[in-house]
N, C-alpha and C. Protein backbone atom coordinates (compact mmCIF):
# COMPACT_ATOMS: atom_id res chain seq x y z
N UNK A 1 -48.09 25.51 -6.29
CA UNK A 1 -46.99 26.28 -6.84
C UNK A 1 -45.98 25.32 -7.45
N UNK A 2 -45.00 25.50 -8.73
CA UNK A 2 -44.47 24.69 -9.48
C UNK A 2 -43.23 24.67 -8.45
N UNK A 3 -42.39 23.10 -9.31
CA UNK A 3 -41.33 23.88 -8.53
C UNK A 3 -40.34 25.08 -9.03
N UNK A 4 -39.80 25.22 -8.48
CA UNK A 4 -38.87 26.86 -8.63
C UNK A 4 -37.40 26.44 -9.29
N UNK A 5 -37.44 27.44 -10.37
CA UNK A 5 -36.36 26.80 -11.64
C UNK A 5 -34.96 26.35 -11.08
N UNK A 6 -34.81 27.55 -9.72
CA UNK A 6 -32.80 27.23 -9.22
C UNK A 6 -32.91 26.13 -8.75
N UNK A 7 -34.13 25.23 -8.16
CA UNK A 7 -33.56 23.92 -7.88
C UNK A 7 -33.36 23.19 -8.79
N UNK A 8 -32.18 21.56 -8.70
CA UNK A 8 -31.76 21.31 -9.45
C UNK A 8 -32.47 19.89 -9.82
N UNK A 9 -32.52 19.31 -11.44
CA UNK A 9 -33.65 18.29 -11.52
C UNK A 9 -32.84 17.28 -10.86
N UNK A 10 -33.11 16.59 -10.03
CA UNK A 10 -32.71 15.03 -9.40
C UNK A 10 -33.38 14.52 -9.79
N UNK A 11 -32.99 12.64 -9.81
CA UNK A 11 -34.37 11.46 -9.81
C UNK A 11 -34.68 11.34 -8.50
N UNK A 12 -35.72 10.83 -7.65
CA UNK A 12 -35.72 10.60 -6.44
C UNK A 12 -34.87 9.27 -6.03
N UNK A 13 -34.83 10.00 -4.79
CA UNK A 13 -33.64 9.02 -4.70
C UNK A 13 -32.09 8.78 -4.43
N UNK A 14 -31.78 10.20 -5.06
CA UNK A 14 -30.28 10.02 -5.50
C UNK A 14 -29.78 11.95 -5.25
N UNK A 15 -29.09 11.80 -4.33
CA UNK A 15 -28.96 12.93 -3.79
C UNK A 15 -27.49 13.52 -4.60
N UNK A 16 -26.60 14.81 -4.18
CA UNK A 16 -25.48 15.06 -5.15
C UNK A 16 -24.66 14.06 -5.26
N UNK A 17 -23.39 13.42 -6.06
CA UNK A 17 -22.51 12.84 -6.40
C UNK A 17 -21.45 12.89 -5.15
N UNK A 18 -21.30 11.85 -5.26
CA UNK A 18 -20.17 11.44 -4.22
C UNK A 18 -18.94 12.26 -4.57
N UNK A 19 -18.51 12.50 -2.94
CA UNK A 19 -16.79 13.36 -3.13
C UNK A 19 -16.18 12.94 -4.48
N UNK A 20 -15.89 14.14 -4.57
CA UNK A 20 -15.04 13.70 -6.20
C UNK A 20 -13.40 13.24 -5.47
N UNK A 21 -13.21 12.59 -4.51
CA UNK A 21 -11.77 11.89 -3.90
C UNK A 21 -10.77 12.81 -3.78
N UNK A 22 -9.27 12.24 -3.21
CA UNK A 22 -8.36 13.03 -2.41
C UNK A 22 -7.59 13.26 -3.77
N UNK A 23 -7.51 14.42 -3.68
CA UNK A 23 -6.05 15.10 -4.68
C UNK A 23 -5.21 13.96 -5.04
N UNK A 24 -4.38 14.36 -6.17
CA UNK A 24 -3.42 13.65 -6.51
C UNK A 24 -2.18 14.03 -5.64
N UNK A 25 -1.47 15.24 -5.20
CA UNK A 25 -0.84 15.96 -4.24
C UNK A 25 -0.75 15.52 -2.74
N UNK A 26 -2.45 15.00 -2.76
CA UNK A 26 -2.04 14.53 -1.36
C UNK A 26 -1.46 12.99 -1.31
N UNK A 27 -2.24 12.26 -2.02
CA UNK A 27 -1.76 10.85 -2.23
C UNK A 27 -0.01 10.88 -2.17
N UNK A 28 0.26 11.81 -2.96
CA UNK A 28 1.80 11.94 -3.22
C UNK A 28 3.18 12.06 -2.11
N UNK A 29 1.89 13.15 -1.14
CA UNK A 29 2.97 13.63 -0.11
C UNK A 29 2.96 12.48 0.34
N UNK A 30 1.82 11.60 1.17
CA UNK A 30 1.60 10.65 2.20
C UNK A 30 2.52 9.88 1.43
N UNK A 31 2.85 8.93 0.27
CA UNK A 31 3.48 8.04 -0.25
C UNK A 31 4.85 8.84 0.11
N UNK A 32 5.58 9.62 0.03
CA UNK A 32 7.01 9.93 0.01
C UNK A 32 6.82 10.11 1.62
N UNK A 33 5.76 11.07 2.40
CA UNK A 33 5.52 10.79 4.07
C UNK A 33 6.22 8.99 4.06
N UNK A 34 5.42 8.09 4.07
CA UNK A 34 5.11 7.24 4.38
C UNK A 34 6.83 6.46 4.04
N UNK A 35 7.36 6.58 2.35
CA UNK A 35 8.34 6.03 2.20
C UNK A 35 9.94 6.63 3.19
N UNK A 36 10.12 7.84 3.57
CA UNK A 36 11.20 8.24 4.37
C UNK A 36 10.58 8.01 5.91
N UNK A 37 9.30 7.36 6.12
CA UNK A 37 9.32 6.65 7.75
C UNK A 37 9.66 5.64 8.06
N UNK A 38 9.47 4.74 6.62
CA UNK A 38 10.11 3.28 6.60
C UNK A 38 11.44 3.24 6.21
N UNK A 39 12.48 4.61 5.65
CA UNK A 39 13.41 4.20 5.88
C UNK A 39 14.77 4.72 6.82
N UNK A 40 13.69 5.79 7.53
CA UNK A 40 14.43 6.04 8.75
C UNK A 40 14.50 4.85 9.94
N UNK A 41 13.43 4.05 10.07
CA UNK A 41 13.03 2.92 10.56
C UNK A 41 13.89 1.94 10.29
N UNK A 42 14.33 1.30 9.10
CA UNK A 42 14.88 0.42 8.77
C UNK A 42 16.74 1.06 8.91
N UNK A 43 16.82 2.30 9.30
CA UNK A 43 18.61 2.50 9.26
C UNK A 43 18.38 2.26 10.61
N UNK A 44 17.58 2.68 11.31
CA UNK A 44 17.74 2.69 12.40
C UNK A 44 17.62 1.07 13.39
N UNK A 45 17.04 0.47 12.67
CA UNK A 45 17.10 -0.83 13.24
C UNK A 45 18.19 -1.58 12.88
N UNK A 46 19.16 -1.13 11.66
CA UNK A 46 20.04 -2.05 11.07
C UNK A 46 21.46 -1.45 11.53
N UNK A 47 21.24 -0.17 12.25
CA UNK A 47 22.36 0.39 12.70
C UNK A 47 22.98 1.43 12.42
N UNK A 48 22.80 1.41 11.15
CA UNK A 48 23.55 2.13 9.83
C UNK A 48 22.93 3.15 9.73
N UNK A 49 23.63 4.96 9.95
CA UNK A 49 23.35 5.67 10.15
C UNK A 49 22.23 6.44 10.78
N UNK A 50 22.71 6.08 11.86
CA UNK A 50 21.81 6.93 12.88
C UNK A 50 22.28 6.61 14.22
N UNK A 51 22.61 7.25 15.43
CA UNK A 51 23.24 7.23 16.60
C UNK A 51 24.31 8.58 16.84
N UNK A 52 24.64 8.78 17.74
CA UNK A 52 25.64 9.56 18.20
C UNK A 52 27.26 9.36 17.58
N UNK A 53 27.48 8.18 17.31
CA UNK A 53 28.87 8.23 16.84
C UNK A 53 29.00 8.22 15.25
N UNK A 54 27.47 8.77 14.61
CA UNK A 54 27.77 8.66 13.14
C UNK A 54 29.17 9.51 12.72
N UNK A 55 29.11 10.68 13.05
CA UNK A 55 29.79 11.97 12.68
C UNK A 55 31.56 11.89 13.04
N UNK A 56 32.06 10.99 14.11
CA UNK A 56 32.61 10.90 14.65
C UNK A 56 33.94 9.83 13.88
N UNK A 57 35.02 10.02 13.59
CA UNK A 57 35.98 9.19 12.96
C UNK A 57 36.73 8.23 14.11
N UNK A 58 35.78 7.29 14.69
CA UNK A 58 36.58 6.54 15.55
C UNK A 58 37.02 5.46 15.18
N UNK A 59 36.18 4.91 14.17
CA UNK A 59 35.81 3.49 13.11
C UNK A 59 35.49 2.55 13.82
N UNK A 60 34.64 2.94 15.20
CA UNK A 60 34.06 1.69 15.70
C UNK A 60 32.66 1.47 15.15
C-alpha cells in the first residue's frame, strides 16, 4: 500500500523543525522583570529609599 497523501514528505532523518523560540513579549517582560530586581536591590543596599523612615520628615 502507497504511502497515504496527509502524511507529510520528510527526508529521513529529520523530523519537524525546531521550536520556532520564546516570544518577543516574553523576552521583554523578563528584561524589565529582571531590570526593577536589580534596582530594588541596589536602593536597598545603598540605603536610599527603602526602610521605615523613608516617609517620615525627621532628616535623619
Amino acid at each position: 500500500m502507497p504511502d497515504s497523501p496527509s502524511e507529510p514528505a520528510t527526508r529521513p532523518g529529520q523530523g519537524p523543525g525546531p521550536w520556532p523560540g520564546t516570544p518577543r513579549w516574553v523576552k521583554v517582560s523578563g528584561g524589565v522583570a529582571i531590570a526593577l530586581i536589580v534596582l530594588v536591590v541596589v536602593l536597598h543596599l545603598t540605603g536610599s529609599g527603602f526602610g521605615p523612615g523613608v516617609h517620615s520628615g525627621g532628616g535623619h
